[in-house]
N, C-alpha and C. Protein backbone atom coordinates (compact mmCIF):
# COMPACT_ATOMS: atom_id res chain seq x y z
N UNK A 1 -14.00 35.97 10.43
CA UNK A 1 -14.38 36.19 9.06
C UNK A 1 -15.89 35.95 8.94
N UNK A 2 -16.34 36.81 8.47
CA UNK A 2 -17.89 36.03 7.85
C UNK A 2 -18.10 36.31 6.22
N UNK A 3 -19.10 35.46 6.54
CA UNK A 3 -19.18 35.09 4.78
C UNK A 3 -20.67 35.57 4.27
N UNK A 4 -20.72 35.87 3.00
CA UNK A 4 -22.05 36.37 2.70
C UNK A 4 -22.26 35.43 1.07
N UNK A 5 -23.76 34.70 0.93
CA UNK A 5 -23.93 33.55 0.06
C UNK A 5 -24.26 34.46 -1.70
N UNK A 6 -23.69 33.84 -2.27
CA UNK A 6 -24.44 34.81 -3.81
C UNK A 6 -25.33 33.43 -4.38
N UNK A 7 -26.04 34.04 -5.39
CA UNK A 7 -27.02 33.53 -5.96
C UNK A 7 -26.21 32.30 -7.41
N UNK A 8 -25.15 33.30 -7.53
CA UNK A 8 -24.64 32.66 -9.08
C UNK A 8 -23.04 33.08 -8.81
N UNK A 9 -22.46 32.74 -10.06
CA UNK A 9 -20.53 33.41 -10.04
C UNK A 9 -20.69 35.12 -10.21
N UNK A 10 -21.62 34.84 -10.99
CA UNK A 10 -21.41 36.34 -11.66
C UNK A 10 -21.63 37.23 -10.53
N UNK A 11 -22.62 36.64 -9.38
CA UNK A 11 -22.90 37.68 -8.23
C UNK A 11 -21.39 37.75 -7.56
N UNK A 12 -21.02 37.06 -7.45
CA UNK A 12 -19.36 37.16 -6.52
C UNK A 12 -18.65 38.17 -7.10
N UNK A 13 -18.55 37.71 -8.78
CA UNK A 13 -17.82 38.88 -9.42
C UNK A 13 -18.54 40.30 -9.47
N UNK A 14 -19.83 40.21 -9.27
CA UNK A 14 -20.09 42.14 -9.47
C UNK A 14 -20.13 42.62 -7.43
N UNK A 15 -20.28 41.61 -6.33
CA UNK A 15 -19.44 42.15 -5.75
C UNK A 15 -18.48 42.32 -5.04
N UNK A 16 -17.37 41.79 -6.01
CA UNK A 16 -16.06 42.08 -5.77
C UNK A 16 -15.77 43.73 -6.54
N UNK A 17 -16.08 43.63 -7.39
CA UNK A 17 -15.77 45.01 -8.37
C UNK A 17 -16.28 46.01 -7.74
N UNK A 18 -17.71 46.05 -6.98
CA UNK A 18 -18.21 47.17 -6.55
C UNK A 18 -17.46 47.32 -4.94
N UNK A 19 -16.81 45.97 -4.26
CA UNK A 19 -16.15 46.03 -3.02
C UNK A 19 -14.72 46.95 -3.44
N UNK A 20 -14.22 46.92 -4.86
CA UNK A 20 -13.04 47.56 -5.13
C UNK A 20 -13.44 49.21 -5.65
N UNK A 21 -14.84 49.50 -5.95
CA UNK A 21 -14.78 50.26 -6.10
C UNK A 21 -14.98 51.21 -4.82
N UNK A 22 -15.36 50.85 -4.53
CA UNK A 22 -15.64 51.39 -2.86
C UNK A 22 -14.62 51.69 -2.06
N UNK A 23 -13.17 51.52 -2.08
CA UNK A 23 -12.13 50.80 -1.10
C UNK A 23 -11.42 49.96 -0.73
N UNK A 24 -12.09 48.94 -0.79
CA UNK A 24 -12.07 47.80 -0.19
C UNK A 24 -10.69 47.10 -1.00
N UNK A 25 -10.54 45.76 -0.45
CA UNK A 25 -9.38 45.43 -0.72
C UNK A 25 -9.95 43.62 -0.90
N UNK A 26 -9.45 43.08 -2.21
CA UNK A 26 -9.65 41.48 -2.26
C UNK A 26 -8.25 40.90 -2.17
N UNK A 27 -8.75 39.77 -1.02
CA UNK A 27 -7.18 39.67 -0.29
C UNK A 27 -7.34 38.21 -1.02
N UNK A 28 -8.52 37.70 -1.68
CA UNK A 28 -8.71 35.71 -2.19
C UNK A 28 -9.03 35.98 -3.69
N UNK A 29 -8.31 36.11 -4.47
CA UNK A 29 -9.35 36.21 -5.93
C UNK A 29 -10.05 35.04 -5.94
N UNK A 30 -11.30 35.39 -6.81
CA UNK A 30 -12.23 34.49 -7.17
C UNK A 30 -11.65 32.99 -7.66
N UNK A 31 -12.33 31.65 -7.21
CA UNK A 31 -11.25 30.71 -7.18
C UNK A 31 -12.71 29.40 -7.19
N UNK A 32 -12.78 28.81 -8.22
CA UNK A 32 -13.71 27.49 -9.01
C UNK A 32 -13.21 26.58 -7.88
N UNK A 33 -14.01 25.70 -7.00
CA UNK A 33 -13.09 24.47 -6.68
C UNK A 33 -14.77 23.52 -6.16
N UNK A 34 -14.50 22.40 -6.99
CA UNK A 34 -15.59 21.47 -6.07
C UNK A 34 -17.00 21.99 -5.53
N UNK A 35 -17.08 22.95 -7.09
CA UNK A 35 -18.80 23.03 -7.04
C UNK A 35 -18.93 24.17 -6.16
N UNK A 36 -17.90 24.79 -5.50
CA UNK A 36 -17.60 26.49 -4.84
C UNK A 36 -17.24 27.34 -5.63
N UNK A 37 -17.73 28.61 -5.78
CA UNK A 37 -16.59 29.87 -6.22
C UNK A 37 -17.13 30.64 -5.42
N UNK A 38 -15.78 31.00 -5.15
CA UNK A 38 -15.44 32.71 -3.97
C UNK A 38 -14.37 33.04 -4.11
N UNK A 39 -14.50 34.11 -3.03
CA UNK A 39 -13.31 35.15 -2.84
C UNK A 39 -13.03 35.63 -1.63
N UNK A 40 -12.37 35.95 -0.95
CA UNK A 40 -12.16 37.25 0.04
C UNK A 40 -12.09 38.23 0.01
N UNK A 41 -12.61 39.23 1.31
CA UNK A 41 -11.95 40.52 0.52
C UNK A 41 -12.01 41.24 2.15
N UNK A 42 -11.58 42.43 2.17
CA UNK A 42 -11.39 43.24 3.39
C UNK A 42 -12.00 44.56 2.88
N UNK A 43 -12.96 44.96 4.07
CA UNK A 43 -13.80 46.26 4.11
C UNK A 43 -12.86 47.17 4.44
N UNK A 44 -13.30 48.83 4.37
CA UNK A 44 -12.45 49.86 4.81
C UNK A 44 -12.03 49.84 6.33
N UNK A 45 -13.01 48.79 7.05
CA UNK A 45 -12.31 48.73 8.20
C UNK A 45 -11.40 47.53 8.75
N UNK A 46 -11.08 47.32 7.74
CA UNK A 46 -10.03 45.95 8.46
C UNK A 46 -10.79 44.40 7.93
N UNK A 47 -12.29 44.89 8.26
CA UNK A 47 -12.99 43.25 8.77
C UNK A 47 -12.74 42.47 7.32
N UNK A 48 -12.69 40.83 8.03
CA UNK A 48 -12.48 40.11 6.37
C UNK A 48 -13.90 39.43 6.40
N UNK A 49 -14.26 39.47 4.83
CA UNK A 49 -15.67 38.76 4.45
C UNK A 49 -15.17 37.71 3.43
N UNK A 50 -15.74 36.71 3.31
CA UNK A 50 -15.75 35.34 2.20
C UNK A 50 -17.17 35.53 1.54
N UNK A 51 -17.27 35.83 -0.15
CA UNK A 51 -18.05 35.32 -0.35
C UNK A 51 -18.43 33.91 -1.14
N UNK A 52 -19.40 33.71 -1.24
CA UNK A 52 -19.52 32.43 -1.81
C UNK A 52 -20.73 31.57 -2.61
N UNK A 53 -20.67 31.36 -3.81
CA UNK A 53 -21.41 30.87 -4.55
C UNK A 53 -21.67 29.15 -4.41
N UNK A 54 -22.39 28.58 -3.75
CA UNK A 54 -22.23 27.06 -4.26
C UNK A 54 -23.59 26.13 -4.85
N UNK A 55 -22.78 25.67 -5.57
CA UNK A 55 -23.41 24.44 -6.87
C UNK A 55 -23.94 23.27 -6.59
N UNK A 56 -24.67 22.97 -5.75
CA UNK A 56 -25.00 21.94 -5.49
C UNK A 56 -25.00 20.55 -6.22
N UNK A 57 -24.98 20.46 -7.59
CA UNK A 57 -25.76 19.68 -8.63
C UNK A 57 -24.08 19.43 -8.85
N UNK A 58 -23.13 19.95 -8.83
CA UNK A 58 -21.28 19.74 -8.88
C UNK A 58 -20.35 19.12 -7.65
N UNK A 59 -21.02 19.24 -6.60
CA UNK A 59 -20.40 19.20 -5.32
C UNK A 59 -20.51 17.35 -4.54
N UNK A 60 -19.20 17.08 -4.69
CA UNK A 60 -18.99 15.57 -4.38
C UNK A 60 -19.48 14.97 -2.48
């Protein structure tokens, strides 16, 4: 799996939407935990990506 970092939540969520518009498939919905939010998702070819937002200023 690899993972690719977003800036904010909202970046995870615009690309997840544009990963669905494309094909692609989100196999993790977007998911708040301990100063993280991400998701999973699978490209048109199989491969799985994580992305991931984290909060530093939240995170224990």
């Amino acid at each position: 799996m690899l993972s690719v970092d977003a800036a904010s939540p909202e970046e995870v969520d615009e690309l997840l939407e544009k990963v669905v518009l494309a094909g692609g498939t989100v196999f993790g919905k977007p998911e708040n935990k301990n100063g993280m939010y991400g998701a999973g998702f699978a490209d048109l070819d199989g491969h799985r990506w994580n992305v991931l937002y984290m909060d530093f200023s939240k995170m224990q």
